[in-house]
Protein backbone atom coordinates (compact mmCIF):
# COMPACT_ATOMS: atom_id res chain seq x y z
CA UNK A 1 19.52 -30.47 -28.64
CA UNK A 2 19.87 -26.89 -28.20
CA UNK A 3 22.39 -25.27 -31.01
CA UNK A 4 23.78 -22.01 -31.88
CA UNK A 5 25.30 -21.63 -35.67
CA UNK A 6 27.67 -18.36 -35.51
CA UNK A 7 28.66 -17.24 -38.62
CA UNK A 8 29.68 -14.06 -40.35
CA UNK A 9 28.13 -14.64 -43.44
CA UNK A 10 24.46 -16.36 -44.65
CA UNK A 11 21.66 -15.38 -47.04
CA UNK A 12 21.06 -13.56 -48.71
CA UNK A 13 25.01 -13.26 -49.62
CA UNK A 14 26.00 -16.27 -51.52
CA UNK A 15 28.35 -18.54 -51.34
CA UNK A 16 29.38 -21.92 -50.09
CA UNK A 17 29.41 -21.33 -46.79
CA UNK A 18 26.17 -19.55 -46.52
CA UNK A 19 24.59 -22.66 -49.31
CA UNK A 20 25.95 -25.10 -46.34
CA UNK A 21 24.57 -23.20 -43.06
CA UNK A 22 20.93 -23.08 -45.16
CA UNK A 23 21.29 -26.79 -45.61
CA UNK A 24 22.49 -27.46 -42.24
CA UNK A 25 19.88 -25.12 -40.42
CA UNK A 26 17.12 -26.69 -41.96
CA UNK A 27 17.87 -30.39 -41.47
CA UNK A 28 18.96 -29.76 -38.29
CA UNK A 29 14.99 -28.48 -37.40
CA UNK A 30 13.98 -30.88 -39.27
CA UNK A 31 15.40 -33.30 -37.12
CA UNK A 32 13.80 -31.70 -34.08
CA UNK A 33 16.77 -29.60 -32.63
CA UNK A 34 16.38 -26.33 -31.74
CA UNK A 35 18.99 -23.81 -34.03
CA UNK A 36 19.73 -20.53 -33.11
CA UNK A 37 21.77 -18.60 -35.75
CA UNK A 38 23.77 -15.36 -34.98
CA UNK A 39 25.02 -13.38 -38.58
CA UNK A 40 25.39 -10.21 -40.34
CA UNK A 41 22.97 -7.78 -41.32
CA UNK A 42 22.38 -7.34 -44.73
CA UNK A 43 20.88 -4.42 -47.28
CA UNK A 44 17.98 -7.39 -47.36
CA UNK A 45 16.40 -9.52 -45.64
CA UNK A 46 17.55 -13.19 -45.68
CA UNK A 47 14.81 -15.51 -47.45
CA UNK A 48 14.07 -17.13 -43.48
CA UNK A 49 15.15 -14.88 -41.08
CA UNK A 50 12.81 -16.57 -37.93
CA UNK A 51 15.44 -17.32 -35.06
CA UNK A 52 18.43 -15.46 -37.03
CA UNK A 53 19.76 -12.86 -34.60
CA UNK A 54 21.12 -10.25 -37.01
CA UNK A 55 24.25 -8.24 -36.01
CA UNK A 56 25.24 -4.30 -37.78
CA UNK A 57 27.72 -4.77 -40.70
CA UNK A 58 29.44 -2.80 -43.21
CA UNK A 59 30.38 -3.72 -46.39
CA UNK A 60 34.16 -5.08 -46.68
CA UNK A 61 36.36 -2.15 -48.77
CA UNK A 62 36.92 -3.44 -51.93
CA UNK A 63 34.48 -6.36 -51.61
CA UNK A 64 30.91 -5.24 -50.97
CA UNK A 65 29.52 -8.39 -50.63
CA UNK A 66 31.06 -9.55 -47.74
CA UNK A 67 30.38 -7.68 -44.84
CA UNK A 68 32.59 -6.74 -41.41
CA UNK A 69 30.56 -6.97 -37.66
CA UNK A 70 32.03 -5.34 -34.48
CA UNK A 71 34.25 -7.55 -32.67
CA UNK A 72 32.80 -6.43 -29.39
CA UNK A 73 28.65 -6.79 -28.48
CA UNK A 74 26.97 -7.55 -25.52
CA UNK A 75 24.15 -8.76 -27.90
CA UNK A 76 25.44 -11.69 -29.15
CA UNK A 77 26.60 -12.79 -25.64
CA UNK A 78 22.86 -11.99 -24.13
CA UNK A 79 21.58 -14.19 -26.89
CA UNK A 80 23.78 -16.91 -26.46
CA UNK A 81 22.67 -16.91 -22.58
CA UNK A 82 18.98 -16.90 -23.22
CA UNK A 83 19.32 -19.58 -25.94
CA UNK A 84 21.45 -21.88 -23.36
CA UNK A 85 23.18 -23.95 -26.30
CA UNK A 86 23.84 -27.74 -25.49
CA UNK A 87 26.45 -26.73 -28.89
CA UNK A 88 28.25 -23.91 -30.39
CA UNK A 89 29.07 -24.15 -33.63
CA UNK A 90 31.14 -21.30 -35.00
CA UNK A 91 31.07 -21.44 -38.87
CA UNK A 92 33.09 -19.10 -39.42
CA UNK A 93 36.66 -17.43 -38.15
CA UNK A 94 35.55 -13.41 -38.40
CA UNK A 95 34.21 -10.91 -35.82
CA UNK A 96 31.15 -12.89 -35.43
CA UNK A 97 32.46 -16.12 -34.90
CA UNK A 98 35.05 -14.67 -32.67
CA UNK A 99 32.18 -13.67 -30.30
CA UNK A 100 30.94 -17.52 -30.47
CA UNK A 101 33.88 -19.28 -29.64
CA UNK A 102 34.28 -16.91 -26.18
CA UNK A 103 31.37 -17.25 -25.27
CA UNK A 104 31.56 -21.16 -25.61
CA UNK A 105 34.78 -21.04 -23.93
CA UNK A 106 34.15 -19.00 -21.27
CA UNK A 107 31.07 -20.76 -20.32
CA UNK A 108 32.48 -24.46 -20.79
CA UNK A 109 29.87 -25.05 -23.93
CA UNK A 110 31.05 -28.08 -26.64
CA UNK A 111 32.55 -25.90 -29.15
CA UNK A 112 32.75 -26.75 -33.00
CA UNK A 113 34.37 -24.91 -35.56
CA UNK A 114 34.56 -25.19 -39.46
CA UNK A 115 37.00 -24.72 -41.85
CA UNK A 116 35.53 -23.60 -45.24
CA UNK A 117 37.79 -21.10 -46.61
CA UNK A 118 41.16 -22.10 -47.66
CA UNK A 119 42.56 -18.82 -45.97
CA UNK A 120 46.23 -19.08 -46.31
CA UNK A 121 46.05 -19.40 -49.91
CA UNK A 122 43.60 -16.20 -49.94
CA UNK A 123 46.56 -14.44 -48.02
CA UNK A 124 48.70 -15.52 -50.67
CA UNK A 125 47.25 -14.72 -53.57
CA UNK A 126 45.79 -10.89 -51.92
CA UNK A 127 48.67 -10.40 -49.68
CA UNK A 128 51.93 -12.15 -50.89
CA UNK A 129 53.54 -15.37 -49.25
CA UNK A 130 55.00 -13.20 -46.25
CA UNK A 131 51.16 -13.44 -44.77
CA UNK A 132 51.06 -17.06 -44.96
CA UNK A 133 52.74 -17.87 -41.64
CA UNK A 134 50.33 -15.23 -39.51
CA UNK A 135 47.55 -16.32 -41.07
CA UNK A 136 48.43 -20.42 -40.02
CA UNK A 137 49.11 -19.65 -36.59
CA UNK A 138 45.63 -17.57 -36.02
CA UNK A 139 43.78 -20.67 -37.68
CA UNK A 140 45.63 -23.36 -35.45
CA UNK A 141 44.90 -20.91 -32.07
CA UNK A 142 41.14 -20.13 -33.67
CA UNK A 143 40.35 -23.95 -34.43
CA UNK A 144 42.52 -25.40 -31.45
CA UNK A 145 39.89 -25.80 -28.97
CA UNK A 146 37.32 -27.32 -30.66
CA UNK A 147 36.24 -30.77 -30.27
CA UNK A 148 36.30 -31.06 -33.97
CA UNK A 149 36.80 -28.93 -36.84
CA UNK A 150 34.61 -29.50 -39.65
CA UNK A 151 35.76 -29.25 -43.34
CA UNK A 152 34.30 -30.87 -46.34
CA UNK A 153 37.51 -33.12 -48.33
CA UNK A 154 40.02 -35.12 -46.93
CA UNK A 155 42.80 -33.02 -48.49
CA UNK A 156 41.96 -30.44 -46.31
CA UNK A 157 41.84 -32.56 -43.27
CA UNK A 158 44.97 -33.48 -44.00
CA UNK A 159 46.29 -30.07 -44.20
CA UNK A 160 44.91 -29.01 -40.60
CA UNK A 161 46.11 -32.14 -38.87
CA UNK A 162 49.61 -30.63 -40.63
CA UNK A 163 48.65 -27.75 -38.62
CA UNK A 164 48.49 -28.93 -35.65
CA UNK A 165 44.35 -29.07 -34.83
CA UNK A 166 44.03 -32.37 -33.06
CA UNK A 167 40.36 -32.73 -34.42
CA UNK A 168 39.58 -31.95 -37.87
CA UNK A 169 36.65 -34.16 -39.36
CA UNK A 170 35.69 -34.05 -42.90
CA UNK A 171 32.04 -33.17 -43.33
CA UNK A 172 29.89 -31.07 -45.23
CA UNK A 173 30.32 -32.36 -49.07
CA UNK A 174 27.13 -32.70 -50.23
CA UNK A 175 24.47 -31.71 -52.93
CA UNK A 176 21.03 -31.69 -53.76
CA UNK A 177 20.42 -33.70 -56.77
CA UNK A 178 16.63 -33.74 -56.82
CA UNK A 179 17.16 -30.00 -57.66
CA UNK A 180 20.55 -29.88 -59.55
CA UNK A 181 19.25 -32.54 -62.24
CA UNK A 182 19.94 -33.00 -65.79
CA UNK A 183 15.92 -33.46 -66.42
CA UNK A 184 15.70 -29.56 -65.90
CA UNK A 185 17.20 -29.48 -69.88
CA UNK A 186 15.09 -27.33 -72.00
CA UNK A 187 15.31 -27.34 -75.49
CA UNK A 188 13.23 -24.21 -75.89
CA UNK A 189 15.31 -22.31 -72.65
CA UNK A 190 18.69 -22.89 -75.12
CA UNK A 191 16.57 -22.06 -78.00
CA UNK A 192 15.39 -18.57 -76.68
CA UNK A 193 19.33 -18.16 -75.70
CA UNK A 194 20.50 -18.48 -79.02
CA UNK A 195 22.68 -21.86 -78.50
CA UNK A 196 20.49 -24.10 -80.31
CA UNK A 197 22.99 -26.91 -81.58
CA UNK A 198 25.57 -24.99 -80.16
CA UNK A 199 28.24 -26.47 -76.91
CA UNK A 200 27.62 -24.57 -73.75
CA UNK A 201 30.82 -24.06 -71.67
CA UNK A 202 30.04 -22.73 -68.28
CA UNK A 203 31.65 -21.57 -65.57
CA UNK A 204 30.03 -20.60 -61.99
CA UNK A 205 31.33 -19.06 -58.80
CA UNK A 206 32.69 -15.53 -57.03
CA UNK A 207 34.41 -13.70 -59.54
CA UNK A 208 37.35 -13.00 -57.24
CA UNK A 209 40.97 -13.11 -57.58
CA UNK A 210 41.36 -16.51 -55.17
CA UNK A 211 39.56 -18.11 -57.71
CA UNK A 212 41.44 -17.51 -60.83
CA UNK A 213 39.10 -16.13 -62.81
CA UNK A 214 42.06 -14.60 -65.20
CA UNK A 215 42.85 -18.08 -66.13
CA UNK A 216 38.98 -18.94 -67.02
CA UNK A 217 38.67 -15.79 -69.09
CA UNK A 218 42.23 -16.43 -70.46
CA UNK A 219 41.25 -20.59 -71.86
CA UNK A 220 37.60 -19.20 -73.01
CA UNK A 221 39.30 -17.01 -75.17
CA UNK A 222 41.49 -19.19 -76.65
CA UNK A 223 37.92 -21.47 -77.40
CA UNK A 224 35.94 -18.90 -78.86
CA UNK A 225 39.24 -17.92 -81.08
CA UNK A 226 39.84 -21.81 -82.16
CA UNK A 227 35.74 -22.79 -82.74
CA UNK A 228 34.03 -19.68 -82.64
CA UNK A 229 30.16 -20.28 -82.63
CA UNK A 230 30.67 -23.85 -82.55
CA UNK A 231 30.72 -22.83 -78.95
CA UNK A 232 29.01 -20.62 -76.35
CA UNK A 233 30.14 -19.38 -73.30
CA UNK A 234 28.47 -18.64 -69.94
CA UNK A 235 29.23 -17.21 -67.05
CA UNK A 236 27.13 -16.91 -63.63
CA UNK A 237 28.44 -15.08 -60.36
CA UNK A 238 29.72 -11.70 -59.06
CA UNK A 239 32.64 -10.22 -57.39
CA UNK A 240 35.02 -7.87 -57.34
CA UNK A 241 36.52 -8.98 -60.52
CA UNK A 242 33.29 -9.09 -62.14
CA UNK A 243 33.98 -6.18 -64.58
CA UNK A 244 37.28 -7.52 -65.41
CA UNK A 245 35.76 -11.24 -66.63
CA UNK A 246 32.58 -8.96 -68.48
CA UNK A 247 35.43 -6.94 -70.19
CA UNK A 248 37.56 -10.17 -71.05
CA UNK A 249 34.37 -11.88 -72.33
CA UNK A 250 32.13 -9.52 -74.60
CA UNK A 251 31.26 -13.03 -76.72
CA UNK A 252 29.60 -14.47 -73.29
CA UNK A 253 26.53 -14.45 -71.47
CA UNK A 254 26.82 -12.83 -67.84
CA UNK A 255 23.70 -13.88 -65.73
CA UNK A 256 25.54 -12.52 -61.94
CA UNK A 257 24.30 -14.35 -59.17
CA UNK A 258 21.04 -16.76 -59.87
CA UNK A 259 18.37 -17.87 -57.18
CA UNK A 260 18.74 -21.54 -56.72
CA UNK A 261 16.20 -22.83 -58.93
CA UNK A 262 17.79 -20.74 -61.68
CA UNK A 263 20.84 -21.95 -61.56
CA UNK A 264 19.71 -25.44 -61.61
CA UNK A 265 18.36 -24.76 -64.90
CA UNK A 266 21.40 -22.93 -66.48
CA UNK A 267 23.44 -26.01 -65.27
CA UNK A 268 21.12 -28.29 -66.85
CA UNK A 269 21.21 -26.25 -70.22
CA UNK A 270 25.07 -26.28 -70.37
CA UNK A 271 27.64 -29.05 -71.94
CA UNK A 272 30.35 -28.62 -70.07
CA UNK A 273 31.63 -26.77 -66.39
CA UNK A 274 34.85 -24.89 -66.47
CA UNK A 275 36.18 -24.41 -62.58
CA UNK A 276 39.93 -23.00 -62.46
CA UNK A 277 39.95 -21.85 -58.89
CA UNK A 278 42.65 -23.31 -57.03
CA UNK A 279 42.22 -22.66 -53.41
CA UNK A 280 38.22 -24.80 -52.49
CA UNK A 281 37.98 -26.94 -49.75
CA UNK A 282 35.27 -28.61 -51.85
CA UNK A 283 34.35 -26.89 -54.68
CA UNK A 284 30.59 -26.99 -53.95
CA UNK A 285 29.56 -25.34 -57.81
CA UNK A 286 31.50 -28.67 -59.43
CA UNK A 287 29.42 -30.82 -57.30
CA UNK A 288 26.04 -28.96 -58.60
CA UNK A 289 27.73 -28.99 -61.94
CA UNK A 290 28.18 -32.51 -61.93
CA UNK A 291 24.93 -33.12 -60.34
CA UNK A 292 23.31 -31.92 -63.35
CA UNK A 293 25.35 -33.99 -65.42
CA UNK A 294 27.96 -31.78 -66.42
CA UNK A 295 31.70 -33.01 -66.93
CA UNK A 296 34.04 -30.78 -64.70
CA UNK A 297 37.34 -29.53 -66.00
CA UNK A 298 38.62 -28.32 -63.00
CA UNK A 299 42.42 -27.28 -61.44
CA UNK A 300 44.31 -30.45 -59.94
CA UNK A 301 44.66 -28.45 -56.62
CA UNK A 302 42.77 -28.56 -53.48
CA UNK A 303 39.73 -30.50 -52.06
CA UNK A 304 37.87 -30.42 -55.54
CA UNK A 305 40.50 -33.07 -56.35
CA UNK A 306 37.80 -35.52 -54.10
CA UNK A 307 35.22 -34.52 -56.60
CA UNK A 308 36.49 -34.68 -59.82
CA UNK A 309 38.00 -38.33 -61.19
CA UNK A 310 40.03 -37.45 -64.34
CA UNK A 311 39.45 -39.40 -66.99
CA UNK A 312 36.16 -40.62 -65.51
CA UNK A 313 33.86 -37.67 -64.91
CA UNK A 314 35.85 -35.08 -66.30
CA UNK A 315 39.45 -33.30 -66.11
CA UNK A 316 41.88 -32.08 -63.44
CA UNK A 317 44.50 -29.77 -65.46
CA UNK A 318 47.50 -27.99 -64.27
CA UNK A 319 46.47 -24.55 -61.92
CA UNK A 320 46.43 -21.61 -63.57
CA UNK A 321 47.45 -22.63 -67.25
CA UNK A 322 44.85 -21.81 -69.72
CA UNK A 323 46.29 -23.23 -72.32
CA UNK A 324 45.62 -26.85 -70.56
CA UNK A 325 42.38 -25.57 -69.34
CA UNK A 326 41.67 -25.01 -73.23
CA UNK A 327 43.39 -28.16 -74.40
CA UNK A 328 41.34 -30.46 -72.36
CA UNK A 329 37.72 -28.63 -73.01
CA UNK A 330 38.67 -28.83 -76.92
CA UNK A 331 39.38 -32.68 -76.57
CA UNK A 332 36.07 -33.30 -74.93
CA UNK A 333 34.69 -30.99 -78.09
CA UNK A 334 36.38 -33.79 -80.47
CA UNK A 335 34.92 -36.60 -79.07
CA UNK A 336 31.12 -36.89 -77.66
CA UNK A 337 31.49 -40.50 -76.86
CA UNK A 338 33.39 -39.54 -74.00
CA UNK A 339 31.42 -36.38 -73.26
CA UNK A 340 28.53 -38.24 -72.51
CA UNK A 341 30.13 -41.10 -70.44
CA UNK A 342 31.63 -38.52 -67.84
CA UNK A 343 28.41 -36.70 -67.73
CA UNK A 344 26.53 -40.13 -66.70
CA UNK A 345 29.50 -40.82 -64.35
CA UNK A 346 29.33 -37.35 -63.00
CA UNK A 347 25.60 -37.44 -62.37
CA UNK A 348 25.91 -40.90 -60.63
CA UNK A 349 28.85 -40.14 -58.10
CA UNK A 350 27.03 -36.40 -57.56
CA UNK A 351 23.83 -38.64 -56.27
CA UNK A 352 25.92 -40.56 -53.81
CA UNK A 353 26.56 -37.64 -52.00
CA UNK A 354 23.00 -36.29 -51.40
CA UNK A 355 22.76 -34.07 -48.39
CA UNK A 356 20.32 -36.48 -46.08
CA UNK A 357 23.06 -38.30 -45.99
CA UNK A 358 25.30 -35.34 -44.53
CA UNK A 359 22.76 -34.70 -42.35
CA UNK A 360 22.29 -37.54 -40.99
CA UNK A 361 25.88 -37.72 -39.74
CA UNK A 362 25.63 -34.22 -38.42
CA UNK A 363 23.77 -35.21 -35.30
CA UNK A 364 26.22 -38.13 -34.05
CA UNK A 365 29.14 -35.66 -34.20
CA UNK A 366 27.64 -33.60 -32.32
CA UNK A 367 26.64 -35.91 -29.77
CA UNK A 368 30.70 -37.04 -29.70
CA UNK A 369 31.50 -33.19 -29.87
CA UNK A 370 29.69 -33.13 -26.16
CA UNK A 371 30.41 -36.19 -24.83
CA UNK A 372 34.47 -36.79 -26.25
CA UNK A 373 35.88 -40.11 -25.51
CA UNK A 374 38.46 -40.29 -22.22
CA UNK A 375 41.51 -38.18 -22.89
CA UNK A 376 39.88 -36.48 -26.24
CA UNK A 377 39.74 -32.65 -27.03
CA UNK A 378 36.55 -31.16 -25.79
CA UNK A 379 34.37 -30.06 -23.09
CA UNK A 380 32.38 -32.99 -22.19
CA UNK A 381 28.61 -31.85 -21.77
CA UNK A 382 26.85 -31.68 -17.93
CA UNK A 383 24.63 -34.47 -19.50
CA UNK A 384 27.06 -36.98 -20.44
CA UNK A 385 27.25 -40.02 -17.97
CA UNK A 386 29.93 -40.10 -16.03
CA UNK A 387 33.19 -42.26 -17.43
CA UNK A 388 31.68 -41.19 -21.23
């Protein structure tokens, strides 16, 4: 199959919409279809940039990392042509994307869409609750006529059928556990970092204002104050609030954004994963965290809900109240029996959702993305039989 990923963001940004395309790019060659991908420029190159049609950006004011395409190119369109997609796949619901789903549309290509970003609670926290309503009925036009929508928990799902998109599938939670694996723990890597019999509390992700990061800084705080070097705190991403959390937290270690392999050791060398933000669709970093045998205290809101089993491999707490955040880290401090049987539970339910697995799915929906069933949403594909 022929298929063109259309996205406004990939590597070298990161994120978990840019971890996802990487993952679904390359098992989707692997499994002998032919991707095209259409995306930002960068400042750098992207680590594989064969087949990646790269369109002019600017950085977004006020958040540098993400970067803004023209709405309007006859580039993209001209590559879309000579690639003659079987699929479009629009990632993504910026300029870029915007480009995707007309050409699809206008052409009569299978379209699908996914839904990664949970973007009326963005507008809500950046905005104020008056943007909420605009920002619903651009999704449900956006997403509308796609044979599915893609989005990675069931609690999201749920929230676009609310919406009104007739197709919303949930795909797209997965994680590599051969990487993200507790047997990357070093002994000498915590020794050289100065936490030598010491608890590591981490917490990974953008350091943005969707993601609560004043509550995070807020409940470490209260930690260091109540055990001081009993434990140490890390912290790994960047953002626009990234001077904010660096000012909050002198005590902790900043390490910004890590290359994979990196990362998979700093999980590995920390005790615990601290993840307040309320608005994921998944909550990819808990899955890594877990992965790596880390218990999660997370916030009991959106699709990381899916991931995290309170009680069994870690904590959901009430969004955006430190103090809880705090409460439940300390009681996992008090009692290491219980530590250690969530990490082994997290590690085993972070294995059952390897990506192969993902992957493997990713091919039959798009096969019922371009051949829907009588009466379904979709543009059924020149090469479906007739009656399919």
């Amino acid at each position: 199959m022929k298929i063109s990923l259309v996205t406004d963001t990939s590597l070298p940004e990161v994120n978990g919409v840019t971890t996802v395309l990487a993952r679904m790019r390359r098992g989707l060659r692997d499994r002998g279809h032919q991707v095209q991908v259409i995306a930002p420029r960068y400042p750098l190159p992207g680590p594989d940039d064969e087949g990646v049609l790269r369109r002019a950006s600017i950085p977004c004011p006020g958040y540098a990392s993400v970067r803004l395409s023209w709405p309007w190119s006859g580039r993209v369109p001209a590559a879309l042509d000579a690639h003659e997609p079987d699929l479009v796949h629009v990632v993504t619901e910026g300029p870029i994307g915007a480009l995707g789903r007309r050409w699809a549309l206008a052409n009569e290509v299978p379209l699908v869409t996914s839904f990664h970003t949970d973007f009326p609670r963005y507008a809500a926290r950046y905005l104020g609750a008056w943007a909420v309503g605009p920002v619903r009925r651009h999704l449900q036009r956006f997403h509308t006529p796609a044979a599915h929508t893609q989005t990675p928990s069931a609690t999201t799902r749920d929230e676009l059928l609310a919406l009104g998109l007739p197709n919303p599938v949930v795909w797209g939670r997965g994680v590599d556990s051969r990487v993200f694996t507790p047997e990357r723990r070093s002994d000498r890597r915590r020794a050289d970092a100065g936490v030598a019999g010491r608890l590591v509390v981490l917490h990974v992700g953008r350091l943005a204002v969707e993601k609560d990061v004043t509550t995070m800084t807020a409940a470490f705080r209260l930690l260091q104050a109540r055990f001081g070097r009993r434990l140490a705190f890390w912290v790994a991403g960047d953002g626009p609030k990234a001077g904010e959390v660096r000012a909050a937290l002198p005590f902790a270690a900043h390490a910004g954004f890590l290359a994979r392999e990196s990362l998979a050791e700093l999980y590995a060398d920390a005790d615990l994963f601290v993840f307040p933000s309320p608005t994921e669709t998944c909550g990819l970093v808990a899955l890594e965290a877990m992965s790596a045998g880390l218990p999660v205290v997370a916030a009991d809101q959106g699709g990381v809900r899916e991931n995290v089993r309170t009680g069994i491999n870690g904590l959901l707490v009430r969004a955006g109240d430190p103090v809880a955040f705090a409460d439940a880290v300390a009681g996992l401090v008090a009692d290491p029996a219980q530590r250690l049987a969530m990490a082994q539970a997290a590690r085993a339910f972070a294995v059952a959702c390897d990506w192969e697995r993902e992957l493997d799915a990713l091919g039959p929906l798009y096969d019922s993305a371009r051949c829907p069933v009588p009466g379904a949403h979709g543009v059924p594909s020149a090469e479906c039989p007739v009656g399919a």
